[in-house]
ModelCIF file with pLDDT and N, C-alpha, C, O atoms, coordinates in Angstrom:
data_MODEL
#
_entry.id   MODEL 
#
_entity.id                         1 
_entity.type                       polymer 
_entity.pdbx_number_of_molecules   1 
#
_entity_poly.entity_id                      1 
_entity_poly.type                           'polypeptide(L)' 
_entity_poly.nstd_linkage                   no 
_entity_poly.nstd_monomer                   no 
_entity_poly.pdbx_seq_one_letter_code       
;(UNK)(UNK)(UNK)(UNK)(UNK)(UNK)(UNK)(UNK)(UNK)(UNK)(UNK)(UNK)(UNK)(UNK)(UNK)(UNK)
(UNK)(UNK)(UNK)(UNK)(UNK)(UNK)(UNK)(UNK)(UNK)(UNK)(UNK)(UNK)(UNK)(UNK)(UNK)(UNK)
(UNK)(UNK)(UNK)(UNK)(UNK)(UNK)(UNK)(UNK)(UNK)(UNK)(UNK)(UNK)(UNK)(UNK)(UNK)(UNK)
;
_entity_poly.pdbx_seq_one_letter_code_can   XXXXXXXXXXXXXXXXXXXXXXXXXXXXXXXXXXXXXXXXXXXXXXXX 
_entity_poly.pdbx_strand_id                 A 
#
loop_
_entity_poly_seq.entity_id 
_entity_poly_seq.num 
_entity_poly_seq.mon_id 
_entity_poly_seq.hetero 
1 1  UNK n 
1 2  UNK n 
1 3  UNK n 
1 4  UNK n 
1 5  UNK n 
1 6  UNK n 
1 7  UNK n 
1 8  UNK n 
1 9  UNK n 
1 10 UNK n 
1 11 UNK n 
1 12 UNK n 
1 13 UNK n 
1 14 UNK n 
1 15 UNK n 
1 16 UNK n 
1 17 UNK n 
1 18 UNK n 
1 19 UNK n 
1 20 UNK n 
1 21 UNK n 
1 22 UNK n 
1 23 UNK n 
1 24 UNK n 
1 25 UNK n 
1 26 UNK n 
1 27 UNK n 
1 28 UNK n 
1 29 UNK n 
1 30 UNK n 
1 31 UNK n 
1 32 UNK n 
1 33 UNK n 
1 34 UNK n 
1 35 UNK n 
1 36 UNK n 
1 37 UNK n 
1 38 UNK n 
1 39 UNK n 
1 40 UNK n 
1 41 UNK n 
1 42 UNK n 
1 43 UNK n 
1 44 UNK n 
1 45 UNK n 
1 46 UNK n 
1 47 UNK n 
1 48 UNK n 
#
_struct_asym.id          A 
_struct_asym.entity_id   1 
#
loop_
_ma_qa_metric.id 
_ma_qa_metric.mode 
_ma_qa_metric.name 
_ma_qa_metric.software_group_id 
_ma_qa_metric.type 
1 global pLDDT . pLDDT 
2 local  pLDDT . pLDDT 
#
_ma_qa_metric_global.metric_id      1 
_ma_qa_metric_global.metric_value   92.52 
_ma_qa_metric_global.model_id       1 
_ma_qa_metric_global.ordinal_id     1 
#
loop_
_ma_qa_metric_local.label_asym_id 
_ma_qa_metric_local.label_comp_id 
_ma_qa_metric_local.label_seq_id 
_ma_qa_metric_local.metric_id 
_ma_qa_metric_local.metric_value 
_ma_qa_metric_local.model_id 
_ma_qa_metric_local.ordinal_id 
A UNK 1  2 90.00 1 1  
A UNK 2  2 92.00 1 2  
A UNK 3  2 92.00 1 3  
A UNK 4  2 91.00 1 4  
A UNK 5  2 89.00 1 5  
A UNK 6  2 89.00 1 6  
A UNK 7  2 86.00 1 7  
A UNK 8  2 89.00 1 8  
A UNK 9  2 93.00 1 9  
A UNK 10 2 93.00 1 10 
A UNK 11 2 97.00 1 11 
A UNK 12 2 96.00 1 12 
A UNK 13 2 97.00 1 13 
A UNK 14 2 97.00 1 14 
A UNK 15 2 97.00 1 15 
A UNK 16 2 96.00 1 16 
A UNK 17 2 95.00 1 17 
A UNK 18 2 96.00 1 18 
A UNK 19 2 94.00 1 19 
A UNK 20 2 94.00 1 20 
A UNK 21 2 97.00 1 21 
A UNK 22 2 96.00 1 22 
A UNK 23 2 97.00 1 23 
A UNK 24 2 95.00 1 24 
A UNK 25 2 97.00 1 25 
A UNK 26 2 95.00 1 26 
A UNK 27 2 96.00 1 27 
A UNK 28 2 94.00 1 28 
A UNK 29 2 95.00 1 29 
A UNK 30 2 92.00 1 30 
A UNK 31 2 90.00 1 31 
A UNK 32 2 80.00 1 32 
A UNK 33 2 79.00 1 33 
A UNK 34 2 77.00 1 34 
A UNK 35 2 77.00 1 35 
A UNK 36 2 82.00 1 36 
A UNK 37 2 90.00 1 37 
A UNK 38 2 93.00 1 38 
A UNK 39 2 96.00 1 39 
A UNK 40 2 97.00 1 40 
A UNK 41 2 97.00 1 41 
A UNK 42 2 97.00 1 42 
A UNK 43 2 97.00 1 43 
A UNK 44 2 95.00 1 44 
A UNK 45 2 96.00 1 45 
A UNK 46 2 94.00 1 46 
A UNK 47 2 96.00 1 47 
A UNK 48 2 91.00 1 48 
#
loop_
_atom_site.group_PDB 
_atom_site.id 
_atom_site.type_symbol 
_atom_site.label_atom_id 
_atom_site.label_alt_id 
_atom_site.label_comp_id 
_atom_site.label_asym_id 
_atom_site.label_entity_id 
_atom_site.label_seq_id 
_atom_site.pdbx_PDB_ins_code 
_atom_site.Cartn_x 
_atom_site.Cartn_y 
_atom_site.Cartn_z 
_atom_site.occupancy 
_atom_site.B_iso_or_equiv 
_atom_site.pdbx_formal_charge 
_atom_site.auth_seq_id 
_atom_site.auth_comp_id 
_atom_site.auth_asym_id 
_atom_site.auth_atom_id 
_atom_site.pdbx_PDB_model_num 
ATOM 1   N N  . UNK A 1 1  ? -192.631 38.650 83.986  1.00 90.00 ? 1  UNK A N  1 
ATOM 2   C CA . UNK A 1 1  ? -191.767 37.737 84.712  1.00 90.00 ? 1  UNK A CA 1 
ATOM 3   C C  . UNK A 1 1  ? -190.459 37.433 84.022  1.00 90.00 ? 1  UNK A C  1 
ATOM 4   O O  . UNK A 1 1  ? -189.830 36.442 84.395  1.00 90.00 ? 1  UNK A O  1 
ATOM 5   N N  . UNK A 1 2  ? -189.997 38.184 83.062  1.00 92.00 ? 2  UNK A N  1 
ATOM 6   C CA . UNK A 1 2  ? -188.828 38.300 82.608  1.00 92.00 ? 2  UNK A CA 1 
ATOM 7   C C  . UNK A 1 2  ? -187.420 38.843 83.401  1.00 92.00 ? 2  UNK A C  1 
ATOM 8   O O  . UNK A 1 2  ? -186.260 38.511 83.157  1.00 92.00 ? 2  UNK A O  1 
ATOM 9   N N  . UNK A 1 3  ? -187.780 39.525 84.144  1.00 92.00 ? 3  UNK A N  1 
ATOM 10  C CA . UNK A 1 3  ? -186.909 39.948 84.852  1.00 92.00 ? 3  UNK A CA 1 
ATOM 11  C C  . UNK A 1 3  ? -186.127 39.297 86.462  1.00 92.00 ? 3  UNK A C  1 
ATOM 12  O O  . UNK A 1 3  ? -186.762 38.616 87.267  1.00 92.00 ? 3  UNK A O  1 
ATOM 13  N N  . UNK A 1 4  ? -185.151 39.565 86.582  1.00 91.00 ? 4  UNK A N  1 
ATOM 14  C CA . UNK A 1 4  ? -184.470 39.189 88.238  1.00 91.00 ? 4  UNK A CA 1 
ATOM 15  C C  . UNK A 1 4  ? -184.278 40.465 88.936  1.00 91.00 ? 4  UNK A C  1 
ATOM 16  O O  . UNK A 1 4  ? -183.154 40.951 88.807  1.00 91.00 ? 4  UNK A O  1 
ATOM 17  N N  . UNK A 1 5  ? -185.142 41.129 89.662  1.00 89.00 ? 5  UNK A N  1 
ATOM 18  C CA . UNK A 1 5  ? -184.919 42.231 90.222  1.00 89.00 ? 5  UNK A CA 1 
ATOM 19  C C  . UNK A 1 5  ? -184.816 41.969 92.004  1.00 89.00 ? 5  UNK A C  1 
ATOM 20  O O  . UNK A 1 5  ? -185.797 42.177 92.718  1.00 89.00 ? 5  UNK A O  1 
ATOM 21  N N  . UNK A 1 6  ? -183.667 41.556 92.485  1.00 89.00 ? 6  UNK A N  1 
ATOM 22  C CA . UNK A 1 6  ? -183.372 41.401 93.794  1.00 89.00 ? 6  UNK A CA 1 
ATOM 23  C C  . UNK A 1 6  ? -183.851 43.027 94.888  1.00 89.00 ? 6  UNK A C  1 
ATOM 24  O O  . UNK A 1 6  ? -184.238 44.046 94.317  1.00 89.00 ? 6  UNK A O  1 
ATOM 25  N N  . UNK A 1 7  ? -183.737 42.962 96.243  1.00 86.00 ? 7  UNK A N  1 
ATOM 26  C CA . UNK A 1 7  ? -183.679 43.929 96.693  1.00 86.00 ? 7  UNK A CA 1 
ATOM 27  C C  . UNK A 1 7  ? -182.382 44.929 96.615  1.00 86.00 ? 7  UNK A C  1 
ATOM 28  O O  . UNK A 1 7  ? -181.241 44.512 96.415  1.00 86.00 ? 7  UNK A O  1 
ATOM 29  N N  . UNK A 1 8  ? -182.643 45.991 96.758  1.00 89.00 ? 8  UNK A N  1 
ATOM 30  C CA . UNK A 1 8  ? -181.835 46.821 96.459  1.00 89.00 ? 8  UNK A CA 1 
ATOM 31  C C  . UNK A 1 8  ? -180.542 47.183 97.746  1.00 89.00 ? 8  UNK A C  1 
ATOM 32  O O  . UNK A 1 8  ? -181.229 47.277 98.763  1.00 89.00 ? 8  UNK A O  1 
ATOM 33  N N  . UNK A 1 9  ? -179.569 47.339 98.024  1.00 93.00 ? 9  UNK A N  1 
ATOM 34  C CA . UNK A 1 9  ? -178.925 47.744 98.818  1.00 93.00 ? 9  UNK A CA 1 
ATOM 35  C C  . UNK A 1 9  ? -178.694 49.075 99.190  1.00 93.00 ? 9  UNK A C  1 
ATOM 36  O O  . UNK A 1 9  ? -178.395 49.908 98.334  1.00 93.00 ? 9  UNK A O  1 
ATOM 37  N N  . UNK A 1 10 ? -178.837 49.464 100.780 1.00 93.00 ? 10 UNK A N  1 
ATOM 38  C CA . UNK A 1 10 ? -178.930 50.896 101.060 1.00 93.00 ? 10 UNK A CA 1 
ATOM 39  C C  . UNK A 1 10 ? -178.249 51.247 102.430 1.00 93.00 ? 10 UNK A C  1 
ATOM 40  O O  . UNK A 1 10 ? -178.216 50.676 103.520 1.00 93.00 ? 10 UNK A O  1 
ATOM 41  N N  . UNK A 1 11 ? -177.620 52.630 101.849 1.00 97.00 ? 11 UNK A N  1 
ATOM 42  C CA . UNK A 1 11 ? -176.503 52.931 103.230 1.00 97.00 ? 11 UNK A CA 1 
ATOM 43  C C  . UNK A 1 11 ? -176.451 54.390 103.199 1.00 97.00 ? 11 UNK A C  1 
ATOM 44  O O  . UNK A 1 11 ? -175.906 55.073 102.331 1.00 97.00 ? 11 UNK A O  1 
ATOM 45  N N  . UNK A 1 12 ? -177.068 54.793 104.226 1.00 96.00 ? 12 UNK A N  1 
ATOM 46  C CA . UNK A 1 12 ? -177.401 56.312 104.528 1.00 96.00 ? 12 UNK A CA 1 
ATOM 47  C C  . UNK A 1 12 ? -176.388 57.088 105.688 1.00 96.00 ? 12 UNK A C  1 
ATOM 48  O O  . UNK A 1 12 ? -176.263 56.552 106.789 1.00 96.00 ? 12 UNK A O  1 
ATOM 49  N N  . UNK A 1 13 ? -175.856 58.046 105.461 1.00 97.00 ? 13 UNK A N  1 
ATOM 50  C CA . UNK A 1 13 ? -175.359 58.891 106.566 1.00 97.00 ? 13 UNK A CA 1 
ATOM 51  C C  . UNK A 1 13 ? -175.528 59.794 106.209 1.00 97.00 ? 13 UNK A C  1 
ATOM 52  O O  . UNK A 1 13 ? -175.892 60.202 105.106 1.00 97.00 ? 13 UNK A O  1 
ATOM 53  N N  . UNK A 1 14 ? -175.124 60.551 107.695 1.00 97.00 ? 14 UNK A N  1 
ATOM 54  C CA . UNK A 1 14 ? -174.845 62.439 107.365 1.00 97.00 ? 14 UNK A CA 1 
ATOM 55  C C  . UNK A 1 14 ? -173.292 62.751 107.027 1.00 97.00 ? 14 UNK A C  1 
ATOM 56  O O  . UNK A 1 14 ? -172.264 62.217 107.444 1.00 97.00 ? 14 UNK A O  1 
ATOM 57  N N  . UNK A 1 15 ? -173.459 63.590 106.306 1.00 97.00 ? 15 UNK A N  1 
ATOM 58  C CA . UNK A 1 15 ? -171.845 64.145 105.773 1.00 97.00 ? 15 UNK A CA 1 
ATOM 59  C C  . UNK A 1 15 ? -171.474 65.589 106.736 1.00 97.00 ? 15 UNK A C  1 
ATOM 60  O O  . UNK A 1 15 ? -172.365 65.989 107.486 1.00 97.00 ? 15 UNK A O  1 
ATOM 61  N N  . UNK A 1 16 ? -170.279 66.270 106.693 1.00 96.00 ? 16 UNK A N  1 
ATOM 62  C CA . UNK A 1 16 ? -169.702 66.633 107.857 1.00 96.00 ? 16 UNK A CA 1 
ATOM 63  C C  . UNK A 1 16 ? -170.699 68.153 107.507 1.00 96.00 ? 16 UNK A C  1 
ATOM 64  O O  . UNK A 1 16 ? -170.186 69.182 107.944 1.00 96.00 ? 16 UNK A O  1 
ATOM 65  N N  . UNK A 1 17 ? -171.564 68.259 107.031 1.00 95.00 ? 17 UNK A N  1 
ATOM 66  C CA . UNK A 1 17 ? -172.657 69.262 107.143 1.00 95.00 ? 17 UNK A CA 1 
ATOM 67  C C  . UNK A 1 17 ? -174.123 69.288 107.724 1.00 95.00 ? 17 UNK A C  1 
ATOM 68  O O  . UNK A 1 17 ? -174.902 70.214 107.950 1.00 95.00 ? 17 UNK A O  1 
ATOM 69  N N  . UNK A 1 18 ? -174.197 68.014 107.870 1.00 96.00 ? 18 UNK A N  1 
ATOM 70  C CA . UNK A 1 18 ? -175.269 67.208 108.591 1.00 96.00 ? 18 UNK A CA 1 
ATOM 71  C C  . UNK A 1 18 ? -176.243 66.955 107.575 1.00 96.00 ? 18 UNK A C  1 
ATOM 72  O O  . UNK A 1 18 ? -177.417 66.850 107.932 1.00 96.00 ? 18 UNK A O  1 
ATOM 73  N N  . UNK A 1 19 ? -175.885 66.816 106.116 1.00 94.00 ? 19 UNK A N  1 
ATOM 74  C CA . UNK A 1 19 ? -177.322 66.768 105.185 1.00 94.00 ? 19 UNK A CA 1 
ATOM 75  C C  . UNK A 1 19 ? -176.887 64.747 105.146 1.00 94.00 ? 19 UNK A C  1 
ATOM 76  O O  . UNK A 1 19 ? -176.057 63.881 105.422 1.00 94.00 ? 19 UNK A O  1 
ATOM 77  N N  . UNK A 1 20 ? -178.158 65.028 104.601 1.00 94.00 ? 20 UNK A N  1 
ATOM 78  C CA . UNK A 1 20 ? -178.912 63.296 104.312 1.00 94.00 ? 20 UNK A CA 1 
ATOM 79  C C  . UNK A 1 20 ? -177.890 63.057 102.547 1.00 94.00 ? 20 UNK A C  1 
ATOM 80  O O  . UNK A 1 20 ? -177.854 63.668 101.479 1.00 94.00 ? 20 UNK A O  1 
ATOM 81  N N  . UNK A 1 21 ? -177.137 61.683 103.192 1.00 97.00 ? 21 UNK A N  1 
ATOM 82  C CA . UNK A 1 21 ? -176.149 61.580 102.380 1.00 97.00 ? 21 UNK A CA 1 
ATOM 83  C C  . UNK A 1 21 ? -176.259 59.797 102.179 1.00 97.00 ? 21 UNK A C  1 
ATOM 84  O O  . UNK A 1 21 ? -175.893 59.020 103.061 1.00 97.00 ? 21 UNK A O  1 
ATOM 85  N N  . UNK A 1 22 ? -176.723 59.443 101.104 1.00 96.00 ? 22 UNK A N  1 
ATOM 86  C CA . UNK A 1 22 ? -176.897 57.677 101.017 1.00 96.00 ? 22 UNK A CA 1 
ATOM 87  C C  . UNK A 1 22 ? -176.066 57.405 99.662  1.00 96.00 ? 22 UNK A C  1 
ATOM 88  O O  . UNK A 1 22 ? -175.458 58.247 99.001  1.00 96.00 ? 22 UNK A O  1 
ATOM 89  N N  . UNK A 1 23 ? -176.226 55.590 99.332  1.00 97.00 ? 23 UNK A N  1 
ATOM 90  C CA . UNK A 1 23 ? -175.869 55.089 98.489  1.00 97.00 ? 23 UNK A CA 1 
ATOM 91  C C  . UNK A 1 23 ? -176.540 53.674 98.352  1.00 97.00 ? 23 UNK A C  1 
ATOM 92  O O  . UNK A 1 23 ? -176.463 52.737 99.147  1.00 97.00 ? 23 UNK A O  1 
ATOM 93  N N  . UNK A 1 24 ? -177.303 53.749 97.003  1.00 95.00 ? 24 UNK A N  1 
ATOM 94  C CA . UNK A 1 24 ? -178.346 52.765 96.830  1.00 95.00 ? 24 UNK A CA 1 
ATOM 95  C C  . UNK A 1 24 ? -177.063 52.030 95.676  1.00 95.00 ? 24 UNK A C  1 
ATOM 96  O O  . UNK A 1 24 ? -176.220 52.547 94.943  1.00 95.00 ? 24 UNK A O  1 
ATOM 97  N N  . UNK A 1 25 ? -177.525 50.315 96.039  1.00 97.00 ? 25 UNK A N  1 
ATOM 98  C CA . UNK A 1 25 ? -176.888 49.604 94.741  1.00 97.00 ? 25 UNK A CA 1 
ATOM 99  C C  . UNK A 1 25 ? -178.160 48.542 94.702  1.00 97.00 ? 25 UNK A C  1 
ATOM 100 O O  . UNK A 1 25 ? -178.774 47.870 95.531  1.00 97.00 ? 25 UNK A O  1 
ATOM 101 N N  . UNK A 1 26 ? -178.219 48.813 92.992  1.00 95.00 ? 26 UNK A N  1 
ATOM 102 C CA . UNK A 1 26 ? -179.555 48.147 92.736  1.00 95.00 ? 26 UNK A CA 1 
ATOM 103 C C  . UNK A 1 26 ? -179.097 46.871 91.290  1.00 95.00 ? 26 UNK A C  1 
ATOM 104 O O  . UNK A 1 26 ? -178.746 47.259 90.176  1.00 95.00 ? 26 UNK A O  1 
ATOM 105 N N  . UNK A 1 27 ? -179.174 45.917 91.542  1.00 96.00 ? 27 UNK A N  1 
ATOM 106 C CA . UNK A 1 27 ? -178.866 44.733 90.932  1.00 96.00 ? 27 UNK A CA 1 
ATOM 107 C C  . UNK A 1 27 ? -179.956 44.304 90.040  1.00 96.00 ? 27 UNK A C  1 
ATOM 108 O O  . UNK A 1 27 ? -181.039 44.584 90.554  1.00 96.00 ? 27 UNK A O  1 
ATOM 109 N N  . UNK A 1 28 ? -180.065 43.767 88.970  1.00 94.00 ? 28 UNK A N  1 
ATOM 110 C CA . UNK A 1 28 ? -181.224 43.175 88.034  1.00 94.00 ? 28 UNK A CA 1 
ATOM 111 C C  . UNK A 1 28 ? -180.540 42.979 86.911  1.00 94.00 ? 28 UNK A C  1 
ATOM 112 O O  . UNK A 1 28 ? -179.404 43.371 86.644  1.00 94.00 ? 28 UNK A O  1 
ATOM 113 N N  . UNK A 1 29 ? -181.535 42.139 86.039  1.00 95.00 ? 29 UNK A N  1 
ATOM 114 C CA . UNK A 1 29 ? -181.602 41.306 84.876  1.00 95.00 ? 29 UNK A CA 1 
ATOM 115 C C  . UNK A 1 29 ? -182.271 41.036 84.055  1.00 95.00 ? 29 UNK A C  1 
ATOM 116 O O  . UNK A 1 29 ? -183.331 40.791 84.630  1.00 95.00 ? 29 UNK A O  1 
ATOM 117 N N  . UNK A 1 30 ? -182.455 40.856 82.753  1.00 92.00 ? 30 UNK A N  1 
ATOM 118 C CA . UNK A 1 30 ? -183.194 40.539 82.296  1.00 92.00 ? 30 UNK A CA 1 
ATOM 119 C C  . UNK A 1 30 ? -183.207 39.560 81.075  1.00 92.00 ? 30 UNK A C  1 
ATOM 120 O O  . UNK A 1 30 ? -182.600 39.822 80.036  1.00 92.00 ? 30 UNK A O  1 
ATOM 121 N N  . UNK A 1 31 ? -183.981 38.340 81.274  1.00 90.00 ? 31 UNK A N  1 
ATOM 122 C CA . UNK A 1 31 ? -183.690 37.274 80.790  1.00 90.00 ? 31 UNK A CA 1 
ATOM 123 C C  . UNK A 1 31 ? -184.942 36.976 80.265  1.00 90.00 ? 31 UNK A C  1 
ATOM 124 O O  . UNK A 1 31 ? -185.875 36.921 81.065  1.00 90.00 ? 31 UNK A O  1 
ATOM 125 N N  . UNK A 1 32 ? -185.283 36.654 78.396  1.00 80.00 ? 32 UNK A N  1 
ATOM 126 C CA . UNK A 1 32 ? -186.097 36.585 77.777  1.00 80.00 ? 32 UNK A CA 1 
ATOM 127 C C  . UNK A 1 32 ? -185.531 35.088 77.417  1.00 80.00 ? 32 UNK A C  1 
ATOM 128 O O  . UNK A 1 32 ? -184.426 34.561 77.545  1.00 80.00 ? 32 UNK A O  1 
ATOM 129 N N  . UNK A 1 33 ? -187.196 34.505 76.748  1.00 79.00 ? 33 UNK A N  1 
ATOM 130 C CA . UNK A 1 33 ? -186.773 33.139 76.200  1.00 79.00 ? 33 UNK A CA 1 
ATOM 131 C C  . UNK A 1 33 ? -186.001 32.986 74.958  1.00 79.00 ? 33 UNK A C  1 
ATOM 132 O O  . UNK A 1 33 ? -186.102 33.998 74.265  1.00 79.00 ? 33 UNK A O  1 
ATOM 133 N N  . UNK A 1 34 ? -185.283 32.093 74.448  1.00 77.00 ? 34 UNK A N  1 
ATOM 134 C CA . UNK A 1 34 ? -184.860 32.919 73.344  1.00 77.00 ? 34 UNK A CA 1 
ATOM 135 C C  . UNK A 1 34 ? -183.730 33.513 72.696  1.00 77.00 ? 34 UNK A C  1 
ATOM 136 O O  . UNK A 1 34 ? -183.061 33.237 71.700  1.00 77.00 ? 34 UNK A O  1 
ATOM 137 N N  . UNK A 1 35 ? -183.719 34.574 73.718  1.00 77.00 ? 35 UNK A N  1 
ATOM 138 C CA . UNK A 1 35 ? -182.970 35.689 73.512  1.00 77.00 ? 35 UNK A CA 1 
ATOM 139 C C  . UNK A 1 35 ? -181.598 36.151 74.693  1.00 77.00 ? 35 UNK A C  1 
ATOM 140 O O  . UNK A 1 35 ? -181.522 35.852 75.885  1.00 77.00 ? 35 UNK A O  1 
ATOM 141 N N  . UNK A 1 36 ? -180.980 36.666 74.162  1.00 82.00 ? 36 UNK A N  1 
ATOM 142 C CA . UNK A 1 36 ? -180.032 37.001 74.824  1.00 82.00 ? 36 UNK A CA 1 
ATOM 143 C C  . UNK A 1 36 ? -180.067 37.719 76.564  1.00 82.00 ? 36 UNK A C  1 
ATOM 144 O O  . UNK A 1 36 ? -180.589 38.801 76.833  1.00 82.00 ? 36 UNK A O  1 
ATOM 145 N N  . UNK A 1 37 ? -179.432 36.873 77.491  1.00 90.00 ? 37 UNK A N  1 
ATOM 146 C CA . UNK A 1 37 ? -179.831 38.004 78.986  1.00 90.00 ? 37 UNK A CA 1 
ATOM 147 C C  . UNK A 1 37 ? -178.898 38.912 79.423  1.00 90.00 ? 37 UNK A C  1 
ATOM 148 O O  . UNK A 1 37 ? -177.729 38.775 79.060  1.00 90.00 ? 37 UNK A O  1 
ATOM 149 N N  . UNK A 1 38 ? -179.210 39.787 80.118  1.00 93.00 ? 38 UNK A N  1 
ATOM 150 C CA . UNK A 1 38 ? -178.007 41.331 80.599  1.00 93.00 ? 38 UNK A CA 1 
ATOM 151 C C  . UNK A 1 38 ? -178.541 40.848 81.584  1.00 93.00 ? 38 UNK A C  1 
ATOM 152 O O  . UNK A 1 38 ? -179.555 40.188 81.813  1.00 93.00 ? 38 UNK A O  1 
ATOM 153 N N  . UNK A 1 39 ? -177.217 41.524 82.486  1.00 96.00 ? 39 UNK A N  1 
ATOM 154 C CA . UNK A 1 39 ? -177.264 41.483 83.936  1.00 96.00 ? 39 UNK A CA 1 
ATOM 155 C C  . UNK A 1 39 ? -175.996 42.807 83.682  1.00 96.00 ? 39 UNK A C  1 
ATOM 156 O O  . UNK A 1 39 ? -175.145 43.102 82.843  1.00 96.00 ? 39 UNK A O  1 
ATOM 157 N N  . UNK A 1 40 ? -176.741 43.535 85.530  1.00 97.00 ? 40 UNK A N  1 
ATOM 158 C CA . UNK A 1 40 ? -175.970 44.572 85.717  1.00 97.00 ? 40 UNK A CA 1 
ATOM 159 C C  . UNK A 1 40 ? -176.324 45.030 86.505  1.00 97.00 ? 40 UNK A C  1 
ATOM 160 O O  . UNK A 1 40 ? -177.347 44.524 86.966  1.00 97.00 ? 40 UNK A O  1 
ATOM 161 N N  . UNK A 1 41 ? -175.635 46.571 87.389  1.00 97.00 ? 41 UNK A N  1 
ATOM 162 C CA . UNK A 1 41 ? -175.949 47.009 88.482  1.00 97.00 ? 41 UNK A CA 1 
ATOM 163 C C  . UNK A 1 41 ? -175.918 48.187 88.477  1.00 97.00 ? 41 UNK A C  1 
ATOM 164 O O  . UNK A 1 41 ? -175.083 48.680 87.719  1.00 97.00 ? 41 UNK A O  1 
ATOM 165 N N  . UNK A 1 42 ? -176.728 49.076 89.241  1.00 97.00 ? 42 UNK A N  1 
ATOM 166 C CA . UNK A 1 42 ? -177.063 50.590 89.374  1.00 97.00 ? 42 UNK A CA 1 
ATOM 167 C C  . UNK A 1 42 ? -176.298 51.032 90.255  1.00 97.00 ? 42 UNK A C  1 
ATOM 168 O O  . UNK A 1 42 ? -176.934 50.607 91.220  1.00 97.00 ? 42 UNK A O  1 
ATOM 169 N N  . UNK A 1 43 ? -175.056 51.776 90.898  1.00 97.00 ? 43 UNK A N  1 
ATOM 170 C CA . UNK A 1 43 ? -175.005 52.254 92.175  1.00 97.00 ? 43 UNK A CA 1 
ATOM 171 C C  . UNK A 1 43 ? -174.957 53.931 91.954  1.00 97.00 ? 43 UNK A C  1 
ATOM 172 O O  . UNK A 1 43 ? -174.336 54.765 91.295  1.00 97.00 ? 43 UNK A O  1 
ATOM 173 N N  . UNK A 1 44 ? -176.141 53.841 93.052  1.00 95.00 ? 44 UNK A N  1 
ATOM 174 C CA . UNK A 1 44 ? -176.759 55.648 92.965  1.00 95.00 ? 44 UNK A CA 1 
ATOM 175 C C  . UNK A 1 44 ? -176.266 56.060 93.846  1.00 95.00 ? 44 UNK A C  1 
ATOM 176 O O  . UNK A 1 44 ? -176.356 55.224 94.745  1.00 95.00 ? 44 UNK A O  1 
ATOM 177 N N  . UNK A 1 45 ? -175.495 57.348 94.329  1.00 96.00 ? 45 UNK A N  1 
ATOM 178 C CA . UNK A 1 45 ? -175.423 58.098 95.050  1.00 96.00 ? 45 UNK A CA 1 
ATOM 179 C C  . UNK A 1 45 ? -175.683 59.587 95.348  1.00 96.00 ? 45 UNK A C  1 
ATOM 180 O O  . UNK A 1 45 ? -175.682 60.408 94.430  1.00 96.00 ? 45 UNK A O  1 
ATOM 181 N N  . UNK A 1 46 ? -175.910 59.942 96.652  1.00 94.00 ? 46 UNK A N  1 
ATOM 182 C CA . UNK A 1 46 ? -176.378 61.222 96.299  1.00 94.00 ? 46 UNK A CA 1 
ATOM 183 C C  . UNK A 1 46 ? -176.153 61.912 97.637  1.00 94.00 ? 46 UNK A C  1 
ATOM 184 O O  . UNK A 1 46 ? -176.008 61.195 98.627  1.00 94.00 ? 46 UNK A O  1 
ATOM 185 N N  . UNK A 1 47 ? -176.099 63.604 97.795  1.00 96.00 ? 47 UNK A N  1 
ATOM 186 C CA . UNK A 1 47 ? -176.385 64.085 98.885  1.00 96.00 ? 47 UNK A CA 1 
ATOM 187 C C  . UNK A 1 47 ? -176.963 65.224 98.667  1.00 96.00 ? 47 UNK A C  1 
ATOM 188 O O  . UNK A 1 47 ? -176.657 65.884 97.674  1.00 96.00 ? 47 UNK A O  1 
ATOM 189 N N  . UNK A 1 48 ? -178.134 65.757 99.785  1.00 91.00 ? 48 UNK A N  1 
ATOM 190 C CA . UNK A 1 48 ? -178.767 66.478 99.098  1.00 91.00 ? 48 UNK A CA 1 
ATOM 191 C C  . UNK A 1 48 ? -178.317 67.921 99.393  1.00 91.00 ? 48 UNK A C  1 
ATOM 192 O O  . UNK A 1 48 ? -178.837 68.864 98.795  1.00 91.00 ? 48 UNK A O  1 
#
């Protein structure tokens, strides 16, 4: 239970070839007692 892991954000299309073309942004944290917390964000993209 250290962590803040919200839902992730997601946005899918086709690109002008018709393949499966998205972009995930994934947000979290991590906060110990104590100790120092990070926060930061993932944004993945991809087409296949």
């Amino acid at each position: 239970g250290r962590t803040v892991l919200p839902a992730e954000a997601y946005l899918r299309w086709d690109n002008d070839q018709g393949a499966y073309t998205r972009s995930i942004a994934m947000p979290g944290g991590v906060v110990r007692d104590g100790g120092p917390a990070a926060y930061g964000m993932k944004i993945i993209n991809a087409s296949v």
